[in-house]
PDB file of N, CA and C in Angstrom:
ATOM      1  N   UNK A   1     105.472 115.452 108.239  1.00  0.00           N
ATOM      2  CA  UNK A   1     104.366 115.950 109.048  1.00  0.00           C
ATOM      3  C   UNK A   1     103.800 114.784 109.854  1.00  0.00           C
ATOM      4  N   UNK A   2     103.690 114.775 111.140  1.00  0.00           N
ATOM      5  CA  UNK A   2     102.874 114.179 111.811  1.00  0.00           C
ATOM      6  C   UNK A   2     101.761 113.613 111.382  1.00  0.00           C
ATOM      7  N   UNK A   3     101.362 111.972 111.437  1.00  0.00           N
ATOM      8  CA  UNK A   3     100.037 112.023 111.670  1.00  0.00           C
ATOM      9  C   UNK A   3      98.644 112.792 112.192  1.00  0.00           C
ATOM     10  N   UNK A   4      98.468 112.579 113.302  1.00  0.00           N
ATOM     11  CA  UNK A   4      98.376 113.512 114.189  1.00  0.00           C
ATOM     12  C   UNK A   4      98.815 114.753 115.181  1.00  0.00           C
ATOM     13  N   UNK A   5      97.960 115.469 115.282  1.00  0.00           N
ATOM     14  CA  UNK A   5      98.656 116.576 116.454  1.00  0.00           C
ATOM     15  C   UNK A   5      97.466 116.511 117.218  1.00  0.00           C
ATOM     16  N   UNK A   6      97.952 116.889 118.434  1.00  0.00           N
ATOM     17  CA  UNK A   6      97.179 117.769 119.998  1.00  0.00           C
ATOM     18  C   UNK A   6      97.587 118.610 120.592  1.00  0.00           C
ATOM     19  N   UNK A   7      96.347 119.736 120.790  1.00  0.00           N
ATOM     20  CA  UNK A   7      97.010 120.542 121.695  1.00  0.00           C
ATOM     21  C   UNK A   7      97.510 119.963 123.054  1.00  0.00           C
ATOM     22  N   UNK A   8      98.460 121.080 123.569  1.00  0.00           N
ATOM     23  CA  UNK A   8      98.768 120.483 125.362  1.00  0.00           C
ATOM     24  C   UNK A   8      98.825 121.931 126.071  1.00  0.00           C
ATOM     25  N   UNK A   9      97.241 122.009 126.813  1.00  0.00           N
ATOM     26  CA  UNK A   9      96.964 122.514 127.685  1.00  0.00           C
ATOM     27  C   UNK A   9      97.343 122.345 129.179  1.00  0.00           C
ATOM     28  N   UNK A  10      98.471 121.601 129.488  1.00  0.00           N
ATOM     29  CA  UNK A  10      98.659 121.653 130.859  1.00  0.00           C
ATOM     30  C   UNK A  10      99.970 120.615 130.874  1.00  0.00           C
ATOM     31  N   UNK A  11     100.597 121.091 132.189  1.00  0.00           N
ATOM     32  CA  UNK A  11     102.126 120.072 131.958  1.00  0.00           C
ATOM     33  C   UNK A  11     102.089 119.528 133.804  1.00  0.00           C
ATOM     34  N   UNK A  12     102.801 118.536 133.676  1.00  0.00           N
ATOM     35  CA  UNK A  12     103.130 118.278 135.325  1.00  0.00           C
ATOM     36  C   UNK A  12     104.580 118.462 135.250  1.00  0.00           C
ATOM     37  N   UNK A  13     105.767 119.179 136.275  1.00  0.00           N
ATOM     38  CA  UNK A  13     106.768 119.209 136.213  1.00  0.00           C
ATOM     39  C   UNK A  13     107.495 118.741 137.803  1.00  0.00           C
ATOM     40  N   UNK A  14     108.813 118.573 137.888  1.00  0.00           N
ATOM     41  CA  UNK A  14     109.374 117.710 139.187  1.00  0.00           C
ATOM     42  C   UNK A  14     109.778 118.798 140.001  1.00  0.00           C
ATOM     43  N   UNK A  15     110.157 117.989 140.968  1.00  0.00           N
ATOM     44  CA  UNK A  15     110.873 119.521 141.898  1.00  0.00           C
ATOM     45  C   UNK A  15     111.379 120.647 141.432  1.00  0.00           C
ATOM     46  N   UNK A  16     112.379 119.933 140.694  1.00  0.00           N
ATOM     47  CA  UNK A  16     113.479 121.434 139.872  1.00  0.00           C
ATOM     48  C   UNK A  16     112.216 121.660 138.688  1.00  0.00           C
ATOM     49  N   UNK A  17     111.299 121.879 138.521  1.00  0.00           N
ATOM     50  CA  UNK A  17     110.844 122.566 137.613  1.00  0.00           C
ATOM     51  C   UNK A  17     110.803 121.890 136.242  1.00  0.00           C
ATOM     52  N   UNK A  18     111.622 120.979 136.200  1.00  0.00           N
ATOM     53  CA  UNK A  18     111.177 120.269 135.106  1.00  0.00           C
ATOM     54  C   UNK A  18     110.168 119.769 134.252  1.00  0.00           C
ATOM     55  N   UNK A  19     110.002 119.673 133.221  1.00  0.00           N
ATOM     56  CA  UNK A  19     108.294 119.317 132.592  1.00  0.00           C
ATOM     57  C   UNK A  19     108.661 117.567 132.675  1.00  0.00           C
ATOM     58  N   UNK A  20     107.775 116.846 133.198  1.00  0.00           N
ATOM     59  CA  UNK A  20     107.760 115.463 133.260  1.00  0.00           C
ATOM     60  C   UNK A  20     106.665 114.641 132.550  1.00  0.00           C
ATOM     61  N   UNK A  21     105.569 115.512 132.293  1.00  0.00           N
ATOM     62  CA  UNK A  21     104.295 115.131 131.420  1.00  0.00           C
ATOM     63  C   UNK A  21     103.955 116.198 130.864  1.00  0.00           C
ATOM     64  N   UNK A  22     103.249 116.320 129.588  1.00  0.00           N
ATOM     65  CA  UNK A  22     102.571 117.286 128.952  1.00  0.00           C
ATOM     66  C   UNK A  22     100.934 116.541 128.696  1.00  0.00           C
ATOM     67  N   UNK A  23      99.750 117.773 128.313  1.00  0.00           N
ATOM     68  CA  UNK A  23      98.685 116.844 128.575  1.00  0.00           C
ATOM     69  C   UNK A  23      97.354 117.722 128.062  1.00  0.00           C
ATOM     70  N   UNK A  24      96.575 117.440 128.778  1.00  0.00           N
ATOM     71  CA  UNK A  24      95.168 118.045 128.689  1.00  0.00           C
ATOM     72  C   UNK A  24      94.448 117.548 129.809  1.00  0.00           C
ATOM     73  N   UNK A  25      93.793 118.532 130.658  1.00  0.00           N
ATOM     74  CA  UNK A  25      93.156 118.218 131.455  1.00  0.00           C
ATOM     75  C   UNK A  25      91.713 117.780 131.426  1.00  0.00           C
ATOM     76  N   UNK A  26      91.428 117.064 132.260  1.00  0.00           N
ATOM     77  CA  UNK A  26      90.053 116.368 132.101  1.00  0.00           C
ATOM     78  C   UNK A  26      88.809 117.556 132.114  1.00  0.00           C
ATOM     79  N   UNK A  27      87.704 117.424 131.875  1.00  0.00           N
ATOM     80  CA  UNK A  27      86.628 118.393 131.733  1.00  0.00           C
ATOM     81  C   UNK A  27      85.568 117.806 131.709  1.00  0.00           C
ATOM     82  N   UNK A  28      84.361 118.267 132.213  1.00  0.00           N
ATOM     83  CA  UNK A  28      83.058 117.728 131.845  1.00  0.00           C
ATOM     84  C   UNK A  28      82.572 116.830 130.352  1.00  0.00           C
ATOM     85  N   UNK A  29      83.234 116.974 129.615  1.00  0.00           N
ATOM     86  CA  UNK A  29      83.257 116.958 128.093  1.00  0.00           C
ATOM     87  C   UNK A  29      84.312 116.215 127.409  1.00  0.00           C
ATOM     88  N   UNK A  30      85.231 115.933 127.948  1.00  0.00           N
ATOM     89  CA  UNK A  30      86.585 115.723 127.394  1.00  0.00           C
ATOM     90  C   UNK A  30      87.066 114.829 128.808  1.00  0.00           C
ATOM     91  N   UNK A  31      87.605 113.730 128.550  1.00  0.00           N
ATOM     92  CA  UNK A  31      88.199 112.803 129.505  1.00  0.00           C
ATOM     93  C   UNK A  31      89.819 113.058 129.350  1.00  0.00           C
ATOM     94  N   UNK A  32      90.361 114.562 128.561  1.00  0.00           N
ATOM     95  CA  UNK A  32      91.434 114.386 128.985  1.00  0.00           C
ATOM     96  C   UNK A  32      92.917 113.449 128.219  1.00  0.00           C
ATOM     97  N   UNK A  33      94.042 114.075 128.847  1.00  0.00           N
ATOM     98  CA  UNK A  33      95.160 112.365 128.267  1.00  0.00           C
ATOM     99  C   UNK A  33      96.213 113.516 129.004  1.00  0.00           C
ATOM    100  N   UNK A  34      97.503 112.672 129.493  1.00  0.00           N
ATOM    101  CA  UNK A  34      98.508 112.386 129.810  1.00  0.00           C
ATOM    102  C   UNK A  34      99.814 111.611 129.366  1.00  0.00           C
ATOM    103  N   UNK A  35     100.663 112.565 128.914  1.00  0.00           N
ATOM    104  CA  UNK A  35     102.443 111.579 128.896  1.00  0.00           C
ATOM    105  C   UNK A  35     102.746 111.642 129.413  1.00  0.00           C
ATOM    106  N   UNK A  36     104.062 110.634 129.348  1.00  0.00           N
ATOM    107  CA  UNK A  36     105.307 111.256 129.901  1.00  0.00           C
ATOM    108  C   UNK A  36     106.014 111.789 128.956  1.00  0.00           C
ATOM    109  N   UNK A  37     107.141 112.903 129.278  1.00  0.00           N
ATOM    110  CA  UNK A  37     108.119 113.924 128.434  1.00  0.00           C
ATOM    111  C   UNK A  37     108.731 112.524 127.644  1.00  0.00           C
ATOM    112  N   UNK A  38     109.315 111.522 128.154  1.00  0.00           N
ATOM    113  CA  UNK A  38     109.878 110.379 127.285  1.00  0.00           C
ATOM    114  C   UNK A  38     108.858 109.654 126.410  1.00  0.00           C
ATOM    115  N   UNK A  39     107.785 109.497 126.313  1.00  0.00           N
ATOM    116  CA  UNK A  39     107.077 109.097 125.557  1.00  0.00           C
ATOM    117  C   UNK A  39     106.374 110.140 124.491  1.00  0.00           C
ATOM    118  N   UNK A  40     106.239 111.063 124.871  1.00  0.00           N
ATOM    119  CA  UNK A  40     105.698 112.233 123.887  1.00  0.00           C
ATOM    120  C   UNK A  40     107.199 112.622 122.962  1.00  0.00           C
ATOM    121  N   UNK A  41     108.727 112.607 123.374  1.00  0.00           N
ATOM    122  CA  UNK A  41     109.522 112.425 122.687  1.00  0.00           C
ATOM    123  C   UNK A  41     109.813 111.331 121.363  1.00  0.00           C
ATOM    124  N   UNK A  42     109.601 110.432 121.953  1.00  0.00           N
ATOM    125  CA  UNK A  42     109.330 109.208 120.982  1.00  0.00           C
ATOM    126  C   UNK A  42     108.534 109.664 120.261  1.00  0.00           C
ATOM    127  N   UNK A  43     107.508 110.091 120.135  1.00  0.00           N
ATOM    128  CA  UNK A  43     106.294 109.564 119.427  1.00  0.00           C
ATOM    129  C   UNK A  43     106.663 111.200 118.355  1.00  0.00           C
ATOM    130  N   UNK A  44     107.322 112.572 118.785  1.00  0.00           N
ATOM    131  CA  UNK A  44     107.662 113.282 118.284  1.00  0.00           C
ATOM    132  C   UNK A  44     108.877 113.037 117.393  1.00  0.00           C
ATOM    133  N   UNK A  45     109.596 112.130 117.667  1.00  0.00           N
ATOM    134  CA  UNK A  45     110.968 111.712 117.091  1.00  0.00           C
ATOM    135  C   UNK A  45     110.220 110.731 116.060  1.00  0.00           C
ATOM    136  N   UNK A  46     109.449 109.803 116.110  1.00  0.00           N
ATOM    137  CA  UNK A  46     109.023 108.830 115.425  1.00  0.00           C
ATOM    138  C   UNK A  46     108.186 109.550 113.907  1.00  0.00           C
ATOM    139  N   UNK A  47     107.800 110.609 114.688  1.00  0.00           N
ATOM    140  CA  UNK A  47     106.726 111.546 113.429  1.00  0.00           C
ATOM    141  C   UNK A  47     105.174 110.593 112.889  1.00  0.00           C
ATOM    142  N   UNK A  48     104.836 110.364 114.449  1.00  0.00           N
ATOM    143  CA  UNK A  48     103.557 109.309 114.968  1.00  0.00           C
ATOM    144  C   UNK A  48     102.727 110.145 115.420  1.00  0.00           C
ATOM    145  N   UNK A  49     103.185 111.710 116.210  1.00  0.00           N
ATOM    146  CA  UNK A  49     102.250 112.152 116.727  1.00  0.00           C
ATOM    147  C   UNK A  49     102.763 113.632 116.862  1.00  0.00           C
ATOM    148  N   UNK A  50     102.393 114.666 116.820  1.00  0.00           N
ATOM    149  CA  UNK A  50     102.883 115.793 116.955  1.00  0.00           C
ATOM    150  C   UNK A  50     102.096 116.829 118.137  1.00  0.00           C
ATOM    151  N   UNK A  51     102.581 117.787 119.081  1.00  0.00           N
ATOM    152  CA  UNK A  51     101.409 118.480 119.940  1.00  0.00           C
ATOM    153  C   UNK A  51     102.397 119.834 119.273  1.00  0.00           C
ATOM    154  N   UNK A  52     100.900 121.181 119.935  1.00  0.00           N
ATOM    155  CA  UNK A  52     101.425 122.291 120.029  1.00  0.00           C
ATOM    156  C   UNK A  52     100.476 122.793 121.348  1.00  0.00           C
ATOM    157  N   UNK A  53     100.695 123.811 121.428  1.00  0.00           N
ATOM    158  CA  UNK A  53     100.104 124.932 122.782  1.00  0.00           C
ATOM    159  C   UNK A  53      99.380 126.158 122.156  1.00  0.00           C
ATOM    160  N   UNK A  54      98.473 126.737 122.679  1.00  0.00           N
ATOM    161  CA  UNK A  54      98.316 127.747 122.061  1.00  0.00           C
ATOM    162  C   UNK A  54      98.291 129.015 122.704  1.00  0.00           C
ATOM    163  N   UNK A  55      99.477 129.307 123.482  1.00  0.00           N
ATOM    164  CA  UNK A  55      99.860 130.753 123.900  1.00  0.00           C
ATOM    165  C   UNK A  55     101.235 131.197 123.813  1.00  0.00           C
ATOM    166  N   UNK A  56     101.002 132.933 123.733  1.00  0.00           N
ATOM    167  CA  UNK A  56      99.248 133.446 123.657  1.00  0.00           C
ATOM    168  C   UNK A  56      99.228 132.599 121.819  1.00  0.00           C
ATOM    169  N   UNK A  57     100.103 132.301 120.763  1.00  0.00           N
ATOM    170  CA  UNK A  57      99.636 131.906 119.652  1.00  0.00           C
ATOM    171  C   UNK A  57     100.013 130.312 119.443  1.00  0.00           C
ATOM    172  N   UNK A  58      99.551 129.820 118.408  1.00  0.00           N
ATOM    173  CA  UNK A  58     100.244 128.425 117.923  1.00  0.00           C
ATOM    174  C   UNK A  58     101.411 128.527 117.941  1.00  0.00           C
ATOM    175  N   UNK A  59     102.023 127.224 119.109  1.00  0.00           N
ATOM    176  CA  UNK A  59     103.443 127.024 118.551  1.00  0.00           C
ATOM    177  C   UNK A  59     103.771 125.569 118.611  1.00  0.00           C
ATOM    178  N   UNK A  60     104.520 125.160 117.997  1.00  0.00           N
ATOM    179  CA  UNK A  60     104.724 123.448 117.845  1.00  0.00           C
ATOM    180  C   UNK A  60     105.449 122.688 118.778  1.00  0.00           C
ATOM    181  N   UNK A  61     105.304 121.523 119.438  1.00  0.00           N
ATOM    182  CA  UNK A  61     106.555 121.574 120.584  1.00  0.00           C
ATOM    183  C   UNK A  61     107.563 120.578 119.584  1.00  0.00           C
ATOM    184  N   UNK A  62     108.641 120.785 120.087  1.00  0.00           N
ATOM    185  CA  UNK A  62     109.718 120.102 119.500  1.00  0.00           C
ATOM    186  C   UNK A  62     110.485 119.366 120.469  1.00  0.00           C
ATOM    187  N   UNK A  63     111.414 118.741 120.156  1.00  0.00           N
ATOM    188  CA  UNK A  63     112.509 117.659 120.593  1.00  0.00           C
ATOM    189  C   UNK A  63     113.538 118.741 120.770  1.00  0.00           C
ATOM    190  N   UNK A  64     114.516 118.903 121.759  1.00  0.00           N
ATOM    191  CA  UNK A  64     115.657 119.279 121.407  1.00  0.00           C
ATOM    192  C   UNK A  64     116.898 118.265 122.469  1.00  0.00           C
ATOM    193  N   UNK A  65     118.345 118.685 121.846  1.00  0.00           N
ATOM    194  CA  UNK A  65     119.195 117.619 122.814  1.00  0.00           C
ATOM    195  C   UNK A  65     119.461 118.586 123.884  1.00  0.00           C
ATOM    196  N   UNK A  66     119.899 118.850 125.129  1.00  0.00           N
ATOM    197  CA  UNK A  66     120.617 119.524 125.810  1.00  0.00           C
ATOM    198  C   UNK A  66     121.585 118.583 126.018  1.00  0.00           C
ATOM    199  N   UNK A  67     122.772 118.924 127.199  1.00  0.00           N
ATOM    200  CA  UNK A  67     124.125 118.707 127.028  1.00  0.00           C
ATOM    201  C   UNK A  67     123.952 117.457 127.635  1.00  0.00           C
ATOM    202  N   UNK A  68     122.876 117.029 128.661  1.00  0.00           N
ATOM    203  CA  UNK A  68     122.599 115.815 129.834  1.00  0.00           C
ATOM    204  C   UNK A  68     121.727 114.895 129.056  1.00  0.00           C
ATOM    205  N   UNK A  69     120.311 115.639 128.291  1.00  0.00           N
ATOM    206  CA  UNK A  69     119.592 114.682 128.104  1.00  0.00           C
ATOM    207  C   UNK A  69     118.526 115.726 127.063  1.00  0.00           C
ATOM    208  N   UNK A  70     117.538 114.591 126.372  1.00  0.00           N
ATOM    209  CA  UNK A  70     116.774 115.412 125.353  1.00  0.00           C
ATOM    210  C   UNK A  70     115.617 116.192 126.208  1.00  0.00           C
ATOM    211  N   UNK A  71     114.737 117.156 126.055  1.00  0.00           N
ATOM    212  CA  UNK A  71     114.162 117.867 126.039  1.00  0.00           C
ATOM    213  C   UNK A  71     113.044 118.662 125.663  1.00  0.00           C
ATOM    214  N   UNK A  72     111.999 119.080 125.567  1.00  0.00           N
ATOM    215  CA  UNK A  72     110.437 119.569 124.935  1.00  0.00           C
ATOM    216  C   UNK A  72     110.732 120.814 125.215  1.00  0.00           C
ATOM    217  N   UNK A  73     110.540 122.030 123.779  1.00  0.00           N
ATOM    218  CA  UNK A  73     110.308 122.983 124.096  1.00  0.00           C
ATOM    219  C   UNK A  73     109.737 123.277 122.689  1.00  0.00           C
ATOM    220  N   UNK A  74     109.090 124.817 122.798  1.00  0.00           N
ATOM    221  CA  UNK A  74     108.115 125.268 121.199  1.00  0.00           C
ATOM    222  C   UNK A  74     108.759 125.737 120.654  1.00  0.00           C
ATOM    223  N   UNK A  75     108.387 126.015 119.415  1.00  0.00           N
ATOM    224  CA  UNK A  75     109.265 126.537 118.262  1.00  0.00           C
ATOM    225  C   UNK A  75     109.015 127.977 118.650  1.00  0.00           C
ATOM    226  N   UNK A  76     109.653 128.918 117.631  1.00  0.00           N
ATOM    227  CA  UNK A  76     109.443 130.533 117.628  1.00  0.00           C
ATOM    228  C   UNK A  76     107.873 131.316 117.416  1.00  0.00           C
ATOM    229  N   UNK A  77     107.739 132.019 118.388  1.00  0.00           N
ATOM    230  CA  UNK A  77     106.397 132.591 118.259  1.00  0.00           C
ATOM    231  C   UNK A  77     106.606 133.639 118.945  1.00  0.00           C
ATOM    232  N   UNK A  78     105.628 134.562 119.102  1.00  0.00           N
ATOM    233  CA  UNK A  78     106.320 136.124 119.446  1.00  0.00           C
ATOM    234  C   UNK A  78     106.707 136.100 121.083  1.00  0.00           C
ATOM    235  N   UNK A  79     106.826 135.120 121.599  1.00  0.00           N
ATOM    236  CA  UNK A  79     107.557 135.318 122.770  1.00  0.00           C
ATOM    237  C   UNK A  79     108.950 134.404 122.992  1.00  0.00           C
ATOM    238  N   UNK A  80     110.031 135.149 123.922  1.00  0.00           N
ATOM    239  CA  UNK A  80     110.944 134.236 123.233  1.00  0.00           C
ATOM    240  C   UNK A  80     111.702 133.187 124.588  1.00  0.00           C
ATOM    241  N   UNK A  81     110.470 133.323 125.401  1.00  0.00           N
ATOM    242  CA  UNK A  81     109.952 132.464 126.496  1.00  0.00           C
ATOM    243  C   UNK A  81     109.816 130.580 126.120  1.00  0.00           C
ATOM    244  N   UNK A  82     110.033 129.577 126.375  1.00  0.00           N
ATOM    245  CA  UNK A  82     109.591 128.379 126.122  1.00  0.00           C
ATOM    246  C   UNK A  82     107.509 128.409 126.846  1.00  0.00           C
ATOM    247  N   UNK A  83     107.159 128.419 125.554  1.00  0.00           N
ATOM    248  CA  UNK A  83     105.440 128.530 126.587  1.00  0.00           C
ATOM    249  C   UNK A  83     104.955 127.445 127.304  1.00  0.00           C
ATOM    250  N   UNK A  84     105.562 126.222 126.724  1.00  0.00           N
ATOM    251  CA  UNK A  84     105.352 124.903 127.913  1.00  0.00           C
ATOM    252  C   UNK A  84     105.498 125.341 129.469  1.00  0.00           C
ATOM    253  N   UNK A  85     106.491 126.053 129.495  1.00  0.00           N
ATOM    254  CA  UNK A  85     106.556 126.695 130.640  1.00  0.00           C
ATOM    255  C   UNK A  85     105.670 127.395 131.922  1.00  0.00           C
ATOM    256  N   UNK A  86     104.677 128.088 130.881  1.00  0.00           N
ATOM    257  CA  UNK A  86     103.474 129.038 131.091  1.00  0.00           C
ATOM    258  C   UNK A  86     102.356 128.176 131.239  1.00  0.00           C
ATOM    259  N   UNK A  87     102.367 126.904 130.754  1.00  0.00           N
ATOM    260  CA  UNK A  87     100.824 126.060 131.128  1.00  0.00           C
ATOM    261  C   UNK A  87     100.708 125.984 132.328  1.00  0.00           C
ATOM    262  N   UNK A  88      99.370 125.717 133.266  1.00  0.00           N
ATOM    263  CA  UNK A  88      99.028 124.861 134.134  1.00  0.00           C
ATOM    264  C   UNK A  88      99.234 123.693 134.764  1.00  0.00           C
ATOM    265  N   UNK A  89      99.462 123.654 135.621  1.00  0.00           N
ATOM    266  CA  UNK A  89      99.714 121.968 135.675  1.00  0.00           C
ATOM    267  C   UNK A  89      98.891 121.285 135.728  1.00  0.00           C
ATOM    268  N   UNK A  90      99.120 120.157 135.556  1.00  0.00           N
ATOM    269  CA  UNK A  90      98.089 118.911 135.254  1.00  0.00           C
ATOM    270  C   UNK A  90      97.598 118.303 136.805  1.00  0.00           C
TER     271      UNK A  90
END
């Protein structure tokens, strides 16, 4: 289990759609934070830091490999959508 976890309310992604940061946006209240997908990997691979999302329910984000390169997506929850997908951008 992770040290820590955070939610991630909002992602920045590249041209092709890619997620390149996951995050939380700043607020009156809250100053917010920013990764990058390679550093929030690490720190998920390391088991230093863990995030999830919460739509519409809790789901955990995970590491996965694809065939080019590793990857962020949530575990199983009743949609069978990746919900990183569905955030806001940052």
């Amino acid at each position: 289990m992770p040290m820590n976890t955070y939610q991630v309310t909002h992602v920045s992604k590249d041209r092709n759609g890619d997620i390149t940061e996951i995050g939380r946006k700043a607020t009156a209240t809250d100053n917010g934070w920013r990764l990058s997908t390679a550093t929030s990997i690490s720190r998920i691979e390391a088991r230093t830091e863990g995030y999830y999302v919460l739509l519409p329910m809790r789901a955990d984000i995970i590491v996965e490999r694809g065939p080019y390169r590793k990857y962020l997506r949530t575990t199983a929850d009743s949609t069978t959508k990746n919900n990183l997908d569905s955030l806001p951008l940052l």
